[in-house]
N, C-alpha and C. Protein backbone atom coordinates (compact mmCIF):
# COMPACT_ATOMS: atom_id res chain seq x y z
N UNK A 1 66.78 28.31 138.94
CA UNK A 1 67.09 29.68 138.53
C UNK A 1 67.60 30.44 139.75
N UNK A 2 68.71 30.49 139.16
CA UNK A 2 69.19 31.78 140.80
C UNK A 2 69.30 33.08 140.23
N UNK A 3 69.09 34.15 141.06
CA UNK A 3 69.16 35.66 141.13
C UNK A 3 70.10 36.15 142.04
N UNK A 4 70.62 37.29 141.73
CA UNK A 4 71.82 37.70 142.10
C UNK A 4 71.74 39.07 142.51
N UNK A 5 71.74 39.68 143.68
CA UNK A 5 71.65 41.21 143.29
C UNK A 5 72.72 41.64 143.01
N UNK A 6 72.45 43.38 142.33
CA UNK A 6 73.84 44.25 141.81
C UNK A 6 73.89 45.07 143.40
N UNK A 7 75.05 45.11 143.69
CA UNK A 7 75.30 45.47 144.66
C UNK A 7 76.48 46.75 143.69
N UNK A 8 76.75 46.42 142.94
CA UNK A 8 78.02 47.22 142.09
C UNK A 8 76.81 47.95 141.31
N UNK A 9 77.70 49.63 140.98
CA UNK A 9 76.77 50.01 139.85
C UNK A 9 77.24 49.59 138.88
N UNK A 10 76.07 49.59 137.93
CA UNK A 10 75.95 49.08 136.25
C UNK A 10 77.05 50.69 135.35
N UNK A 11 77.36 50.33 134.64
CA UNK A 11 77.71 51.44 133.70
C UNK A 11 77.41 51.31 132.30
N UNK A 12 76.72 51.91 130.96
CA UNK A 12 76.28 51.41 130.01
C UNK A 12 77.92 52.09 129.27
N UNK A 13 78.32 50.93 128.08
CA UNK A 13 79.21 51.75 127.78
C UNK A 13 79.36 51.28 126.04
N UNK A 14 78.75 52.10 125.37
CA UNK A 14 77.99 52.08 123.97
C UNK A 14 76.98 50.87 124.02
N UNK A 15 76.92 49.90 123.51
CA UNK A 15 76.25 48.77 123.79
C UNK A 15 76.39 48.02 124.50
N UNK A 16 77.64 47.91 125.18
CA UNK A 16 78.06 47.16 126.25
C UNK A 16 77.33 48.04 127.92
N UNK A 17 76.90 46.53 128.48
CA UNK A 17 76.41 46.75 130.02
C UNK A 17 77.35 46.37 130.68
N UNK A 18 78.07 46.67 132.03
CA UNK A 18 79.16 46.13 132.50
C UNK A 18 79.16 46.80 134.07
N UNK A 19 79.96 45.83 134.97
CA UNK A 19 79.63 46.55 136.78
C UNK A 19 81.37 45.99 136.57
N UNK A 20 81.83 46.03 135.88
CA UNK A 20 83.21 45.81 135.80
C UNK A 20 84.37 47.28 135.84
N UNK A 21 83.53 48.63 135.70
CA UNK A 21 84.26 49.50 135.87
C UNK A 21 84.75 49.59 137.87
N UNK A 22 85.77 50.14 137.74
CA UNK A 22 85.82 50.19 139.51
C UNK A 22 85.30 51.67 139.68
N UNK A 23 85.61 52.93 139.18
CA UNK A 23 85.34 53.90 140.09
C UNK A 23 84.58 54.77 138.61
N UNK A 24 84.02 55.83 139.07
CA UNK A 24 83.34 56.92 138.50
C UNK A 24 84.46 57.64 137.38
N UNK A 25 85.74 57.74 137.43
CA UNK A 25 87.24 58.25 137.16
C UNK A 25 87.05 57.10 135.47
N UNK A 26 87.16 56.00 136.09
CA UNK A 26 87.23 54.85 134.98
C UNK A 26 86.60 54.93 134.17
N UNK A 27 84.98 55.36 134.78
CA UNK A 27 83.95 55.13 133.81
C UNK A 27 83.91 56.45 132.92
N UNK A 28 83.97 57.35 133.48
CA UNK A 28 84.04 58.63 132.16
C UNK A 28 85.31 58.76 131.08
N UNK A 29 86.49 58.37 132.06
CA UNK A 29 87.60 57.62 130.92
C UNK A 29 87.40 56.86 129.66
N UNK A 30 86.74 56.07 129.99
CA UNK A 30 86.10 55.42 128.71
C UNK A 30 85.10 55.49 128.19
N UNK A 31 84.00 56.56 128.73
CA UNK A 31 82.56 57.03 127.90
C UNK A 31 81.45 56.04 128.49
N UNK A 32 81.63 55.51 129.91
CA UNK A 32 80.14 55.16 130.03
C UNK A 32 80.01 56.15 131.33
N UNK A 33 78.27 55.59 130.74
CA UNK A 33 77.41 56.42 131.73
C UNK A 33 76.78 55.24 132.61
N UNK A 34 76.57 56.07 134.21
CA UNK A 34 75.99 55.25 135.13
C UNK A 34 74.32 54.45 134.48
N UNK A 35 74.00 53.82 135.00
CA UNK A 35 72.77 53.24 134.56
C UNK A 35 72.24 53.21 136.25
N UNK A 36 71.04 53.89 136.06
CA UNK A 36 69.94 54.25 137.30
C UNK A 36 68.77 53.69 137.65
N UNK A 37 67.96 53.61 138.44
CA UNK A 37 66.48 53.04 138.57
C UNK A 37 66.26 52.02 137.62
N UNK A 38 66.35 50.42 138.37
CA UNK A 38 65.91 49.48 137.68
C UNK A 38 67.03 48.48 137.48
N UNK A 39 66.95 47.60 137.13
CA UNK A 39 67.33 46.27 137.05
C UNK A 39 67.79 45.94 135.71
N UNK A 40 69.08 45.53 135.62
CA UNK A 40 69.18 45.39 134.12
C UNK A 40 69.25 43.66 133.47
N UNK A 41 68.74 43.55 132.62
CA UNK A 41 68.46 42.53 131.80
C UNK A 41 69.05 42.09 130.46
N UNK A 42 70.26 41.28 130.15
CA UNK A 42 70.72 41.29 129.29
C UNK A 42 70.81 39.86 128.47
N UNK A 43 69.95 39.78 127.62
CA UNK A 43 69.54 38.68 126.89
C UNK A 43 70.24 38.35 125.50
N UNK A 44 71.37 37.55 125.58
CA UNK A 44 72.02 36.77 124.32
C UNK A 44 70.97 36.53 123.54
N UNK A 45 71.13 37.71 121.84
CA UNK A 45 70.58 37.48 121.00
C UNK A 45 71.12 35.85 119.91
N UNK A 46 69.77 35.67 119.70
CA UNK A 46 70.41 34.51 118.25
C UNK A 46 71.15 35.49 116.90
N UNK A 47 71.79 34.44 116.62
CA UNK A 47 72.26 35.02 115.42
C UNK A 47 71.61 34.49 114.31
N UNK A 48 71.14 35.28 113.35
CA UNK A 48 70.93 34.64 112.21
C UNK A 48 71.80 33.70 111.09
N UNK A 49 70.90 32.47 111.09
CA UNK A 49 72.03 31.82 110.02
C UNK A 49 73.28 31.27 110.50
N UNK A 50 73.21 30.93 111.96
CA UNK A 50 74.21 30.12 112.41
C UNK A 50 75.23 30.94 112.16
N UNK A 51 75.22 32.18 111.82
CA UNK A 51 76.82 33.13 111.92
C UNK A 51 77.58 33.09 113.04
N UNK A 52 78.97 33.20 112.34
CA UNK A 52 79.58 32.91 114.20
C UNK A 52 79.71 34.01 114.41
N UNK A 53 80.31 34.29 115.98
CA UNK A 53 80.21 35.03 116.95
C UNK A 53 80.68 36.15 116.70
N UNK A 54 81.61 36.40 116.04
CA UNK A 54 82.64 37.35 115.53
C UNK A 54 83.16 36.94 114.14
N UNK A 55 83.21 38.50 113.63
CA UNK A 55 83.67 38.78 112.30
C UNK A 55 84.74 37.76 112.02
N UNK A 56 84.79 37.15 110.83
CA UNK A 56 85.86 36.34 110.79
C UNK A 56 86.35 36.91 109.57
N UNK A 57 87.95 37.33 109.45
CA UNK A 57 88.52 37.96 108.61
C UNK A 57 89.35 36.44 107.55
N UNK A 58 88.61 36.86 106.39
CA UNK A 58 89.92 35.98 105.33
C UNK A 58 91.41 35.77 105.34
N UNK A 59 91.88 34.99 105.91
CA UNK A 59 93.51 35.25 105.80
C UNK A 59 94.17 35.81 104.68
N UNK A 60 95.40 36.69 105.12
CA UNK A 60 95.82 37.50 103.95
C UNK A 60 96.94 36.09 102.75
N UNK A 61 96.28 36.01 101.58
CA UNK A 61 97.59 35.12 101.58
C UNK A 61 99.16 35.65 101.88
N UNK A 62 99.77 34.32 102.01
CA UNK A 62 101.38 34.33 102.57
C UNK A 62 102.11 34.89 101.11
N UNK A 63 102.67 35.76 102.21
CA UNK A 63 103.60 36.57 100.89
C UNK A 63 105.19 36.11 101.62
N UNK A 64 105.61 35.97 100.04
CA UNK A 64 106.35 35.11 99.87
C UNK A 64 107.40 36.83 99.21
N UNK A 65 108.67 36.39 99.70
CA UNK A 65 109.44 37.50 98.70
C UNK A 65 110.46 37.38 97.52
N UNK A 66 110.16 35.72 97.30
CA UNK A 66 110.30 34.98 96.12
C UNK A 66 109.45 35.84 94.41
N UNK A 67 109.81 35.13 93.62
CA UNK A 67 109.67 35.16 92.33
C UNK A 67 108.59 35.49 92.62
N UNK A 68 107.49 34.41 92.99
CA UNK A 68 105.77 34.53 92.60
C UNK A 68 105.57 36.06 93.08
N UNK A 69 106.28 36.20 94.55
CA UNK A 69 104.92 37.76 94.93
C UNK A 69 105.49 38.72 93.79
N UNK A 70 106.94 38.67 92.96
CA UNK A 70 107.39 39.80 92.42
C UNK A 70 106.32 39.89 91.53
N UNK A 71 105.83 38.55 90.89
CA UNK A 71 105.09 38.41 89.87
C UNK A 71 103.50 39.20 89.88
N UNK A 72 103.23 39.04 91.38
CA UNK A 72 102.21 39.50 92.22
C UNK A 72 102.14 40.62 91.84
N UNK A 73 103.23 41.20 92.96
CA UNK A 73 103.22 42.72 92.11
C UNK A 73 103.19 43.81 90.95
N UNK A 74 104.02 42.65 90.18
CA UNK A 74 104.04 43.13 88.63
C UNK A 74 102.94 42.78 88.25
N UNK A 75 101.91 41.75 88.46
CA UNK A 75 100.78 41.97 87.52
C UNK A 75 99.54 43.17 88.67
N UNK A 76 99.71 43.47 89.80
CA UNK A 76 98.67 44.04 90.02
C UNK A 76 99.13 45.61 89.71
N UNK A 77 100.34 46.04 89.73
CA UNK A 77 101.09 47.27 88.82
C UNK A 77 100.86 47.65 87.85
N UNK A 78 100.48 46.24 86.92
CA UNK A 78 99.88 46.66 84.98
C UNK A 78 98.37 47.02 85.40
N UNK A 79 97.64 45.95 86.10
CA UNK A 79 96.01 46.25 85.99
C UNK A 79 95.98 47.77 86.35
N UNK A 80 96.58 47.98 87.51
CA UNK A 80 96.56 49.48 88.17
C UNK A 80 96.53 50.45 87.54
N UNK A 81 97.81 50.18 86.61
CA UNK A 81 98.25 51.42 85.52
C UNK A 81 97.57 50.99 84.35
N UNK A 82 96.55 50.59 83.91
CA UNK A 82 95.75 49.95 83.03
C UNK A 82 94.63 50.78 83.31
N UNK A 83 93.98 50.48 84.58
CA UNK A 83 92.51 51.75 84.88
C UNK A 83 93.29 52.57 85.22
N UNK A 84 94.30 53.26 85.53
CA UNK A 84 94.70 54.77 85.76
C UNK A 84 94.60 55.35 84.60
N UNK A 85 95.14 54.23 83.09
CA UNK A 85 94.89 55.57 82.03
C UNK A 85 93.58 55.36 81.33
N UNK A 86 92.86 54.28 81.52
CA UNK A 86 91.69 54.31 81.36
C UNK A 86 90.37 55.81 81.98
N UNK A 87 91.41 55.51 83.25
CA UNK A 87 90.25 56.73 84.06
C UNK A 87 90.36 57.97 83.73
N UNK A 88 91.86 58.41 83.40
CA UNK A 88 92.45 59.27 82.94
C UNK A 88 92.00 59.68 81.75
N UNK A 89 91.88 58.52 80.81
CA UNK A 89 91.42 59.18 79.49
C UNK A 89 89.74 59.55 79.52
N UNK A 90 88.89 58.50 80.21
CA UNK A 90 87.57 59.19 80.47
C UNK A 90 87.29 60.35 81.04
N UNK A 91 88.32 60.68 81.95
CA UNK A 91 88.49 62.43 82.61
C UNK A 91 88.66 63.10 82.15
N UNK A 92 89.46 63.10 80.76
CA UNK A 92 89.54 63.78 79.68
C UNK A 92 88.61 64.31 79.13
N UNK A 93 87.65 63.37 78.51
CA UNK A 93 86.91 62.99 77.46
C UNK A 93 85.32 63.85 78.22
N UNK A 94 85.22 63.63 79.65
CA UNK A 94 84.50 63.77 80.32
C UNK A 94 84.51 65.58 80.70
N UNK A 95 85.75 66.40 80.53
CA UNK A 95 85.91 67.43 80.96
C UNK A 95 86.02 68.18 79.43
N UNK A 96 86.00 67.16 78.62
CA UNK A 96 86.10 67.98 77.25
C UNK A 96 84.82 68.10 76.91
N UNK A 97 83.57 67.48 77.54
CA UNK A 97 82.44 67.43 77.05
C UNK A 97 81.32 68.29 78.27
N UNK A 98 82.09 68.86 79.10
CA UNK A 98 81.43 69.63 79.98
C UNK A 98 81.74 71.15 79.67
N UNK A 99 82.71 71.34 79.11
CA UNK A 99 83.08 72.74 78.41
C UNK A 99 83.33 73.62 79.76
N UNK A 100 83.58 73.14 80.90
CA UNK A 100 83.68 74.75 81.65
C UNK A 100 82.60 74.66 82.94
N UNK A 101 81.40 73.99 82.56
CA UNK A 101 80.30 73.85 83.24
C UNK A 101 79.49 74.58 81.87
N UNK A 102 79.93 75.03 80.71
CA UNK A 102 78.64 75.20 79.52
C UNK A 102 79.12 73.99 78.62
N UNK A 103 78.23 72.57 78.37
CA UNK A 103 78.21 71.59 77.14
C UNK A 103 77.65 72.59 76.47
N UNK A 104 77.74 71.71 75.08
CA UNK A 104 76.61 72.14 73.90
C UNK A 104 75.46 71.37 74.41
N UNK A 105 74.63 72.27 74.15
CA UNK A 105 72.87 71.38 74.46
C UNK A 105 72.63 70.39 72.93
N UNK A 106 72.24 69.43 73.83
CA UNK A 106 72.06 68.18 72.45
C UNK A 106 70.29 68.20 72.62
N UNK A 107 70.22 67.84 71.07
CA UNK A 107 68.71 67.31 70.99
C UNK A 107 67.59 68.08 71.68
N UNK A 108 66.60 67.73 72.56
CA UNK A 108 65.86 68.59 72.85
C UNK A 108 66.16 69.64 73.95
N UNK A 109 67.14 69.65 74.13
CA UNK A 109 67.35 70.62 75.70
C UNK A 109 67.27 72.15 75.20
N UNK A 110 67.18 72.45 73.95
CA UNK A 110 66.96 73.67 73.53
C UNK A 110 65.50 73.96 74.11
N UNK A 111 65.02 73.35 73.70
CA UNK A 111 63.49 73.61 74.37
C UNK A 111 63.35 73.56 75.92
N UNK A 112 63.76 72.49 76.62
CA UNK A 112 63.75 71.79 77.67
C UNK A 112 65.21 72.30 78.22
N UNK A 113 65.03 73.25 79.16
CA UNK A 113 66.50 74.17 80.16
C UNK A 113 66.46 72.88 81.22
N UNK A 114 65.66 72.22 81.67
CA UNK A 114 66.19 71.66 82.90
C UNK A 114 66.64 70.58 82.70
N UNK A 115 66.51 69.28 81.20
CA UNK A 115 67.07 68.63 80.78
C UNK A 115 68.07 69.24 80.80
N UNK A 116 68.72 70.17 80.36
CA UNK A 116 70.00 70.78 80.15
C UNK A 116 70.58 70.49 80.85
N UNK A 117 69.93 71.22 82.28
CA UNK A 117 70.68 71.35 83.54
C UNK A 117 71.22 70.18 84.43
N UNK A 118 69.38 69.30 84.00
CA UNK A 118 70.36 67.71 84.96
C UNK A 118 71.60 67.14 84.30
N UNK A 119 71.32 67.18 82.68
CA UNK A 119 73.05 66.80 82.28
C UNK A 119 73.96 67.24 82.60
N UNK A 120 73.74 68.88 82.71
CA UNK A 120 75.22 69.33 83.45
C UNK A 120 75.84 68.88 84.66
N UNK A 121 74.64 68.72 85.40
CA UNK A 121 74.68 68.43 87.07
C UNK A 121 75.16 67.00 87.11
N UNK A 122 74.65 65.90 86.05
CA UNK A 122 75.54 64.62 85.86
C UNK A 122 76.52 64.80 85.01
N UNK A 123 77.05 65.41 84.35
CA UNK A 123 78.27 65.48 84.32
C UNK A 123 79.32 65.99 85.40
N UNK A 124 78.93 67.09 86.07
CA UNK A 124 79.36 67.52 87.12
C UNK A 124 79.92 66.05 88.12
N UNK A 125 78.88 65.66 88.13
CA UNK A 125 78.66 64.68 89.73
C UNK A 125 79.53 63.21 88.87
N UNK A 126 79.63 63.34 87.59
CA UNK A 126 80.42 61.83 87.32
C UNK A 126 82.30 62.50 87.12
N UNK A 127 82.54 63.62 86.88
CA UNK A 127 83.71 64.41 87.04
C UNK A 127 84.45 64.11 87.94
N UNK A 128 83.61 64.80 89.28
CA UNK A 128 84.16 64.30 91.06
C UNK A 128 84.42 63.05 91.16
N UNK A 129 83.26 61.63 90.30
CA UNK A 129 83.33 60.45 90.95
C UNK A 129 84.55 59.82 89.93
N UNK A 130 84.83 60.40 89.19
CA UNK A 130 85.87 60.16 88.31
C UNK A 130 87.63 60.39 88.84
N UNK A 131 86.94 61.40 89.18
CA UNK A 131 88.62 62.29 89.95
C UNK A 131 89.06 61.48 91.41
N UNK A 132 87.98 61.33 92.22
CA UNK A 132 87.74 60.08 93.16
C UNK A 132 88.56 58.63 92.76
N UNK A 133 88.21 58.48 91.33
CA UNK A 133 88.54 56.84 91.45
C UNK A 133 90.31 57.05 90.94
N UNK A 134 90.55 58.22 90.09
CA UNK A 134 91.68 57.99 89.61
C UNK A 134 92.94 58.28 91.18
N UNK A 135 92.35 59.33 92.14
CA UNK A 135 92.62 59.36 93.44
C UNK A 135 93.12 57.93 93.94
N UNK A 136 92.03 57.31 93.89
CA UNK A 136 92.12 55.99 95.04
C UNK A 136 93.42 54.92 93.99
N UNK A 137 93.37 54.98 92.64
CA UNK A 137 93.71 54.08 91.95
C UNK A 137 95.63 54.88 92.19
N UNK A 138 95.86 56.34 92.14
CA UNK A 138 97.01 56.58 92.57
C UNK A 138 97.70 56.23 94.07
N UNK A 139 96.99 55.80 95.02
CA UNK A 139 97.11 55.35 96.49
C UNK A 139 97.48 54.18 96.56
N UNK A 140 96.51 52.89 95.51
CA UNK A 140 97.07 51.91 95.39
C UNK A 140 98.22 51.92 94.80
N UNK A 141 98.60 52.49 93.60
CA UNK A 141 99.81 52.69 93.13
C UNK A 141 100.95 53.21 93.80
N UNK A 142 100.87 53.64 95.13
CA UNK A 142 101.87 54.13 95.69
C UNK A 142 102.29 52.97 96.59
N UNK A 143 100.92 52.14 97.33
CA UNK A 143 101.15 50.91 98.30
C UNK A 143 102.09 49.91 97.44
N UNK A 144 102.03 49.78 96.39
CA UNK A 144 102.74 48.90 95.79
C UNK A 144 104.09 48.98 95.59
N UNK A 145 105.48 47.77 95.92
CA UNK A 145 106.37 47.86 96.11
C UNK A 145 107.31 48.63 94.44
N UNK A 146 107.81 49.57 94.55
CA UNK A 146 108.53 49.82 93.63
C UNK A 146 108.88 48.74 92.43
N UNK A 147 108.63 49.04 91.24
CA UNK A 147 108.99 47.98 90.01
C UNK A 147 109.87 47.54 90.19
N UNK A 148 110.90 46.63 89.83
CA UNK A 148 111.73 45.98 89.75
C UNK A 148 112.39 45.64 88.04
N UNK A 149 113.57 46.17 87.77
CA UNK A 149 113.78 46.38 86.67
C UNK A 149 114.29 44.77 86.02
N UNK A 150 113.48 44.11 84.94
CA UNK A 150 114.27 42.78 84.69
C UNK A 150 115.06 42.80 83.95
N UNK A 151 115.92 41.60 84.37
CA UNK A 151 117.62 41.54 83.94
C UNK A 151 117.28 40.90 82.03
């Protein structure tokens, strides 16, 4: 076992420990702070489950600008515009049944105001998450390459 002293200061810089900065200039450039009194110790955790070392990203498949990706596109264009009017029509359906922020009170909420109220408040809160998805589902629809009109 050999030991080594730090003769360099340490700099902590988010989770990273490092004597690889050169000057004080460097180190606030990039957000670390000196590390003081004491000796630092940095012990390679195991990974669980034999995971490797780093994130490993799925390759994107190869797009091709042949027939198939047109096909690609054209079918992920229908699904798209498939839940857009799906979402669309539940937004409807969903804002026709909130009246304004006054529903009709169903069943027991005549008696019971705060039943009332949590329905309103879930309707409220599925409205936003509604308006949200038809949002995200118009974004994808925009990433996607313009239709292509067939001959």
């Amino acid at each position: 076992m050999s030991v080594f002293a730090q003769d360099a200061a340490v700099y902590r810089c988010g989770n990273e420990y490092t004597n690889a900065v050169k000057d004080a200039k460097e180190a606030k450039a990039r957000g670390c702070k000196l590390v003081e009194g004491g000796n630092v110790s940095v012990i390679q955790g195991a990974r669980p489950n034999g995971a490797s070392p780093a994130p490993v990203r799925a390759p994107a498949p190869p797009r091709s600008d042949g027939v198939e990706q047109r096909a690609r596109d054209s079918d992920a264009r229908m699904i798209l515009e498939s839940e857009l009017k799906k979402a669309e029509t539940r937004q409807a359906e969903l804002l026709k049944e909130y009246n304004g922020g006054e529903p009709e009170k169903q069943g027991g909420e005549a008696r019971n105001y705060q039943k009332y109220l949590d329905r309103v408040a879930e309707l409220k809160a599925s409205i936003a998450r509604n308006d949200s998805d038809i949002a995200g589902l118009k974004r994808e629809l925009a990433r996607l390459p313009p239709a292509r009109a067939t001959p």
